[in-house]
Each structure stands twice: as C-alpha cells, then as structure tokens.
C-alpha atoms as a PDB file:
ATOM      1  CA  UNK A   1     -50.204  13.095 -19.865  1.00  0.00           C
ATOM      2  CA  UNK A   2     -47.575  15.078 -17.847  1.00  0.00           C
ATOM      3  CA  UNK A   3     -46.209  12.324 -15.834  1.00  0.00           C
ATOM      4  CA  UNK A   4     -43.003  13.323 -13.979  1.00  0.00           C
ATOM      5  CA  UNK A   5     -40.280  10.648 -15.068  1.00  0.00           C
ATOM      6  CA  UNK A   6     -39.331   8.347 -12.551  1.00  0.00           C
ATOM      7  CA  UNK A   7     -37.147   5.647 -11.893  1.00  0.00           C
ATOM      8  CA  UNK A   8     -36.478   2.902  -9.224  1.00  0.00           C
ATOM      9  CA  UNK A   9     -33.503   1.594  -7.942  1.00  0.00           C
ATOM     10  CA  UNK A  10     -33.099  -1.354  -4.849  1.00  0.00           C
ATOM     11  CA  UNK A  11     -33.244  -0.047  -1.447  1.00  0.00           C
ATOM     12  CA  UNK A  12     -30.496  -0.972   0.996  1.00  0.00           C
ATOM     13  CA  UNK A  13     -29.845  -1.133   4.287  1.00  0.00           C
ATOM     14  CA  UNK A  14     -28.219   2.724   4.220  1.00  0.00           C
ATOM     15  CA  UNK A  15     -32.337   3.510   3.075  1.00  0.00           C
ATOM     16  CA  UNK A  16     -33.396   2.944   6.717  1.00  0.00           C
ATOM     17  CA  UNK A  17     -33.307   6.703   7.815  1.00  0.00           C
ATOM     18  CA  UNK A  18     -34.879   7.970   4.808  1.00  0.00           C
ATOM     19  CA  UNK A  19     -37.635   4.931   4.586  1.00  0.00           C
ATOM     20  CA  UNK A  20     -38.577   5.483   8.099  1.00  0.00           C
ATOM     21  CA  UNK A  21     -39.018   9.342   7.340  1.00  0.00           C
ATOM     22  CA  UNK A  22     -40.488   9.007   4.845  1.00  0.00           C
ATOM     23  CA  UNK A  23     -43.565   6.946   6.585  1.00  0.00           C
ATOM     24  CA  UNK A  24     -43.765   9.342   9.045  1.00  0.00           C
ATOM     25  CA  UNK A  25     -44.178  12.530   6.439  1.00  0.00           C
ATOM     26  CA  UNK A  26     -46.360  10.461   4.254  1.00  0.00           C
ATOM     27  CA  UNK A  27     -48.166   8.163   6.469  1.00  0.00           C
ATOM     28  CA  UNK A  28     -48.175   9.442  10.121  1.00  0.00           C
ATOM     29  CA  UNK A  29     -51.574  11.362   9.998  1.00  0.00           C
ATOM     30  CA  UNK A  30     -53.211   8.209   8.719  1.00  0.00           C
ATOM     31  CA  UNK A  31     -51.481   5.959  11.203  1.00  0.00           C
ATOM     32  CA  UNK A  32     -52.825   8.893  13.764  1.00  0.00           C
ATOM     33  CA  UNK A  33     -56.076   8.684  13.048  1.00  0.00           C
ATOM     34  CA  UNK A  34     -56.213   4.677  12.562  1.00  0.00           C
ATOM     35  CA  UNK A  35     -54.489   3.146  15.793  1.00  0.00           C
ATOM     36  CA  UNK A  36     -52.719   6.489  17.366  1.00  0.00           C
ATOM     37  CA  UNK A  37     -49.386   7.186  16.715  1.00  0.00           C
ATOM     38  CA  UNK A  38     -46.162   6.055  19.166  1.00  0.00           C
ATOM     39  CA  UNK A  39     -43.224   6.946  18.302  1.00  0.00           C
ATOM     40  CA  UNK A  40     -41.746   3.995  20.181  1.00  0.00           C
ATOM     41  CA  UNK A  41     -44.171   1.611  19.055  1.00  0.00           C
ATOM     42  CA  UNK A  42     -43.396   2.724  15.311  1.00  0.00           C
ATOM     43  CA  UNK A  43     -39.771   2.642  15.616  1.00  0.00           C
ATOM     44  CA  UNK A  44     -40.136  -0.939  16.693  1.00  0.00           C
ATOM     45  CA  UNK A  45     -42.844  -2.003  14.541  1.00  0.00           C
ATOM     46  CA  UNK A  46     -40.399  -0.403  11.228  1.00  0.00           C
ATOM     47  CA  UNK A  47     -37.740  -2.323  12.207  1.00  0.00           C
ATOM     48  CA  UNK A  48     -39.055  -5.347  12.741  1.00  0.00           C
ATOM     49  CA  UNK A  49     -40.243  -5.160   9.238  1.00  0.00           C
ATOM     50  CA  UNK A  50     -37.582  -3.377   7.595  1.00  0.00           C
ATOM     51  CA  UNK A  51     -36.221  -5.824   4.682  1.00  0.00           C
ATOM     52  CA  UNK A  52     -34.785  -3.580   2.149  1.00  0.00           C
ATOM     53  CA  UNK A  53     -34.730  -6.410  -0.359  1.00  0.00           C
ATOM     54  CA  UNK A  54     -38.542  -6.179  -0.783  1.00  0.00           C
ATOM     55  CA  UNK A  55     -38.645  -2.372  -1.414  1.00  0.00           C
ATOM     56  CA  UNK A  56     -37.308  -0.237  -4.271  1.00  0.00           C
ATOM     57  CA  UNK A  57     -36.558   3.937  -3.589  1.00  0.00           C
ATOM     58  CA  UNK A  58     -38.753   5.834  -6.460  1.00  0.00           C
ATOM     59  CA  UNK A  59     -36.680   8.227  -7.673  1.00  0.00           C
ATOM     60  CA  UNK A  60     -37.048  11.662  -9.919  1.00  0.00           C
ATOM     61  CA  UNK A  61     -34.075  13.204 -11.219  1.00  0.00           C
ATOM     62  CA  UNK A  62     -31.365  10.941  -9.230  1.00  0.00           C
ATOM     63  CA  UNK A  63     -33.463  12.284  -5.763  1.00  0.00           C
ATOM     64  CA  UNK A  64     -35.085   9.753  -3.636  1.00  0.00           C
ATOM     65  CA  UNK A  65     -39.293  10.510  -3.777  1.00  0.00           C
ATOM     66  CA  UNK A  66     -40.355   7.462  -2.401  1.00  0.00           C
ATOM     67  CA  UNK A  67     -40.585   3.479  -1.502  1.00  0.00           C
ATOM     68  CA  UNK A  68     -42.507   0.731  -3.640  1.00  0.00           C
ATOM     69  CA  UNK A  69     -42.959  -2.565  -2.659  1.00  0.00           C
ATOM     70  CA  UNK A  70     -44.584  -5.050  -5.064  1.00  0.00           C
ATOM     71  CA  UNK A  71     -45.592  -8.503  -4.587  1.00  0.00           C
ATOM     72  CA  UNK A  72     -46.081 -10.676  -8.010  1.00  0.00           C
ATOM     73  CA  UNK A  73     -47.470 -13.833  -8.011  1.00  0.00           C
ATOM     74  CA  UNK A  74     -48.775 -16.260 -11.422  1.00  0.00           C
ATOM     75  CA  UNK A  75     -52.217 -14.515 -10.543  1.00  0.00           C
ATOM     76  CA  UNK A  76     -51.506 -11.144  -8.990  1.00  0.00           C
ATOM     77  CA  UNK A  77     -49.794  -8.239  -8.650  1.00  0.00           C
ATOM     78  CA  UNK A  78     -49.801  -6.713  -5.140  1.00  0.00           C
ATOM     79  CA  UNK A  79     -49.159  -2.949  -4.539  1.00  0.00           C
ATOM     80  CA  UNK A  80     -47.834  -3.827  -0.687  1.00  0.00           C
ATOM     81  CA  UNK A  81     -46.868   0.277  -0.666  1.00  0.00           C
ATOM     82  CA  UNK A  82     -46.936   3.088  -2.363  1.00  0.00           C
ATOM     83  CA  UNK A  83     -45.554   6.117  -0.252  1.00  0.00           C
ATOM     84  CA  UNK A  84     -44.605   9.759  -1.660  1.00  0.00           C
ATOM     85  CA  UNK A  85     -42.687  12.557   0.076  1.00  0.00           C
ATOM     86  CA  UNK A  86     -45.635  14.857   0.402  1.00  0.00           C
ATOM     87  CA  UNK A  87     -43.827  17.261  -1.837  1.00  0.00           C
ATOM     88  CA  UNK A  88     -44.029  14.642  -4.691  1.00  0.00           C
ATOM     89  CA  UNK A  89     -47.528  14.212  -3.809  1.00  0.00           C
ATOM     90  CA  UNK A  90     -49.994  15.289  -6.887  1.00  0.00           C
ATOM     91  CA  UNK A  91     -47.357  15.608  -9.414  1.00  0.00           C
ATOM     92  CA  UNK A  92     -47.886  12.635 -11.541  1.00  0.00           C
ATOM     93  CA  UNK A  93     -45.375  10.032  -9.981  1.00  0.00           C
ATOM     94  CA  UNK A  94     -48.123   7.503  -7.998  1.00  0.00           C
ATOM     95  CA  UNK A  95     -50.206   7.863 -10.831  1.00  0.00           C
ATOM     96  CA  UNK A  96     -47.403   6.800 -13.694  1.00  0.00           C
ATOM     97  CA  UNK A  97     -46.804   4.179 -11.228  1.00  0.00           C
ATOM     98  CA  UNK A  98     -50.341   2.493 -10.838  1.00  0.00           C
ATOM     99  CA  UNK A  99     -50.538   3.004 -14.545  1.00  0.00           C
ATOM    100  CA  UNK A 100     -47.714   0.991 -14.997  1.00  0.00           C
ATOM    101  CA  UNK A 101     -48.554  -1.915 -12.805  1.00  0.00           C
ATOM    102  CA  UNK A 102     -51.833  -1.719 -14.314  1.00  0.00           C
ATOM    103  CA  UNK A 103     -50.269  -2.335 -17.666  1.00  0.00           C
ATOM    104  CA  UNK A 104     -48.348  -4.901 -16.486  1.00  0.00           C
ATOM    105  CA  UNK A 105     -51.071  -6.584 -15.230  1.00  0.00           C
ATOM    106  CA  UNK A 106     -53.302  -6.399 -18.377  1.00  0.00           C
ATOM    107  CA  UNK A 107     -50.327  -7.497 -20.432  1.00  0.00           C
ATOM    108  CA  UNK A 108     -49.902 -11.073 -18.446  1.00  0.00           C
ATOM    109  CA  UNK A 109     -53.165 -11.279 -17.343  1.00  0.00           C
ATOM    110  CA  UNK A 110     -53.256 -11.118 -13.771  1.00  0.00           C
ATOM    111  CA  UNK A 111     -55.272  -8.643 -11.490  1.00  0.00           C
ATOM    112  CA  UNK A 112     -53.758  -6.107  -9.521  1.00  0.00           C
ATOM    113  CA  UNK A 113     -54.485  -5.610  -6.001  1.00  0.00           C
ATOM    114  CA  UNK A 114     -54.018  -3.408  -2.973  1.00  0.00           C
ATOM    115  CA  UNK A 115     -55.387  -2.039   0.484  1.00  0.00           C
ATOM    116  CA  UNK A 116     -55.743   1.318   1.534  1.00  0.00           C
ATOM    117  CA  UNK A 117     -56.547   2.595   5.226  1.00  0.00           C
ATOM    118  CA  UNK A 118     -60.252   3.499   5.242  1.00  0.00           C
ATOM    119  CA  UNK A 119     -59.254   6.987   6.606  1.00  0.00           C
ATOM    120  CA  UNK A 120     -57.840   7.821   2.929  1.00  0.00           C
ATOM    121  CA  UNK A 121     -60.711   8.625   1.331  1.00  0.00           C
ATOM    122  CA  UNK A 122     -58.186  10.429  -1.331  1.00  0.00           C
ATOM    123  CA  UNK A 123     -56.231   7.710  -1.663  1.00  0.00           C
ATOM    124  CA  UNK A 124     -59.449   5.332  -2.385  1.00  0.00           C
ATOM    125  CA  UNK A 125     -60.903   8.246  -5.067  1.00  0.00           C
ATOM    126  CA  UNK A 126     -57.420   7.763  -6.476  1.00  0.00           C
ATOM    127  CA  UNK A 127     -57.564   4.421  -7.293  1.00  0.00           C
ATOM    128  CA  UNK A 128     -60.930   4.263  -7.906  1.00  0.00           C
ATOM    129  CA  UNK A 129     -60.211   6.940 -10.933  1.00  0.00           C
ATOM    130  CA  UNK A 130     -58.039   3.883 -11.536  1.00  0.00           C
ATOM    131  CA  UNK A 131     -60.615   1.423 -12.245  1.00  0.00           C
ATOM    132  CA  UNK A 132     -59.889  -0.030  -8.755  1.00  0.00           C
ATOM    133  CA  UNK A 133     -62.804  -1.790  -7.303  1.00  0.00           C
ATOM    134  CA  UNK A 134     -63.713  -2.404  -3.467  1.00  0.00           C
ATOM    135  CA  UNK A 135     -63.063  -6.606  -3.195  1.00  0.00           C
ATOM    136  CA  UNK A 136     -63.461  -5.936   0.976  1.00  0.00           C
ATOM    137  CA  UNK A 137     -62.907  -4.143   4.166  1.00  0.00           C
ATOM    138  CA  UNK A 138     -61.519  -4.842   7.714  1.00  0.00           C
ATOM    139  CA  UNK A 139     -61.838  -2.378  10.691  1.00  0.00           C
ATOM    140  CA  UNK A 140     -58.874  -0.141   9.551  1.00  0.00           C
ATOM    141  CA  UNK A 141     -58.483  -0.863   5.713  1.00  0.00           C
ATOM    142  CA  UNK A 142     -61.135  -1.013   1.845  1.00  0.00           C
ATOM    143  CA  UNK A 143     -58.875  -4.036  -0.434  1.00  0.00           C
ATOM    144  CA  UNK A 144     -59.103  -2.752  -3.772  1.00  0.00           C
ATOM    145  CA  UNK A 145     -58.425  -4.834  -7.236  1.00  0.00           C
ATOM    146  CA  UNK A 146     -58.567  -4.313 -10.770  1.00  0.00           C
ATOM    147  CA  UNK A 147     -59.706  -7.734 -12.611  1.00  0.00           C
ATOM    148  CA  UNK A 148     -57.508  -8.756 -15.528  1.00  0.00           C
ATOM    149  CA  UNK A 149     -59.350  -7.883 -18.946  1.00  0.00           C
ATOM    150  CA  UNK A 150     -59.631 -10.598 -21.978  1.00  0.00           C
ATOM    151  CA  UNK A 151     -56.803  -9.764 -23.989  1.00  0.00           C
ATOM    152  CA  UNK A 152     -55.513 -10.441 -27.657  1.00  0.00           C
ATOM    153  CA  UNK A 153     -52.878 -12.729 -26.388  1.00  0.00           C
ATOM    154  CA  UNK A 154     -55.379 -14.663 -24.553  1.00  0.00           C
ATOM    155  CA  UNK A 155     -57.577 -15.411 -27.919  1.00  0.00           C
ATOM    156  CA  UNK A 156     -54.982 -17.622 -29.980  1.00  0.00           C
ATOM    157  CA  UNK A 157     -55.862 -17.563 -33.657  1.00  0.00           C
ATOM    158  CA  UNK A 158     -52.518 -18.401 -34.919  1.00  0.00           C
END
C-alpha cells in the first residue's frame, strides 16, 4: 500500500525538547481553537505530564517523526496519542500505525479505542476510513472505537 517504514524506539528524558515541539507543530492550532493557546500554561501543563516511559519516538529512517503512546489493557487497546511532524503528515506513517494496532487488536480480541478533539474533523474522517466508530463526545473531544471482530481463534474446533 505505500506505507513509509517506520519504527519506534523508547522515549527518554533527552526527548523533552523535541516532544514538546513537536505538540506545538502538530497540535497547537487544535489546542488554539479548543481552549486558546498559552504558552505558559502549555509549558506547565507538558511537564507536568511528561513521563517518557509511557511514550515511544516514531521514527523513519533513524529520524525522529513522532510520539505514540499506547495504553493496553485485557479488553482494550488505547491510542492515548498519535502526533506527526506536519512534514510526515499524509505520507503513510499514522495510517501503518492505526493499521497495526488495529491488527493487534483483531488478533487478541480486544477493541481499540481513542479520542480526537472535535475540531479535527480530518483526523475523525481518518479514522473513520478506519472503521472507527463514534462511542461519545464531551465539549472538546468525539471517543472513537473499533469493536473486536469474531475471529478463528475464538471458534475452537480442535
């Protein structure tokens, strides 16, 4: 399908720069047009949360692209982020991504899940192409999931 090849490696603590640059390249109009954007106020708010040991750098070619941060539990997979420099954006890398949480989710049965800020409407069309569904909405975000499907595995004939 033309997917760009990526990999992921563990972000550290020496990420912090590039992570919080990153949000502001690929996230600051959205943040903008949700709640207003502070510098201050962001500054604080990303280091409050900044805990390197729950995000992995996407990488293309040994170059840093972008942050992932997945939360698996026995019944779900949560995509917490998904964030792309925009010059990575539309080339293939989110989508091999999803496709590959998707898969993982199909292959142990358990739904994946996700919210997106309401003021994304391509972001929502992306995941909708997806097979995403809309499971809810607050003021600022649409929570998206894709149901586990009956698999072989499941239906034990052995």
């Amino acid at each position: 399908m033309g997917d760009t090849a990526w990999t992921l490696r563990p972000a550290t603590a020496s990420d912090h720069d590039f992570l919080f640059e990153l949000n502001r390249a690929a996230m600051a109009s959205y943040v903008q047009a949700t709640w207003g954007w502070n510098e201050n106020e962001q500054v604080t708010y990303f280091d409050a949360h900044f805990e390197p040991s729950k995000r992995q750098v996407i990488q293309v070619d040994g170059t840093d692209v972008g942050v992932l941060a997945v939360d698996e539990t026995p019944n779900e997979i949560y995509l917490a982020t998904i964030a792309l420099l925009p010059h990575w954006q539309g080339q293939g890398v989110g989508s091999s991504i999803l496709r590959s949480l998707l898969e993982r989710g199909a292959e142990t049965g358990r739904a994946v899940a996700l919210q997106v800020l309401l003021c994304n409407p391509r972001a929502i069309k992306l995941y909708e192409s997806f097979g995403f569904t809309r499971s809810g909405q607050s003021d600022t975000h649409v929570l998206m999931r894709v149901e586990p499907q009956a698999s072989q595995h499941d239906a034990r004939t052995d």
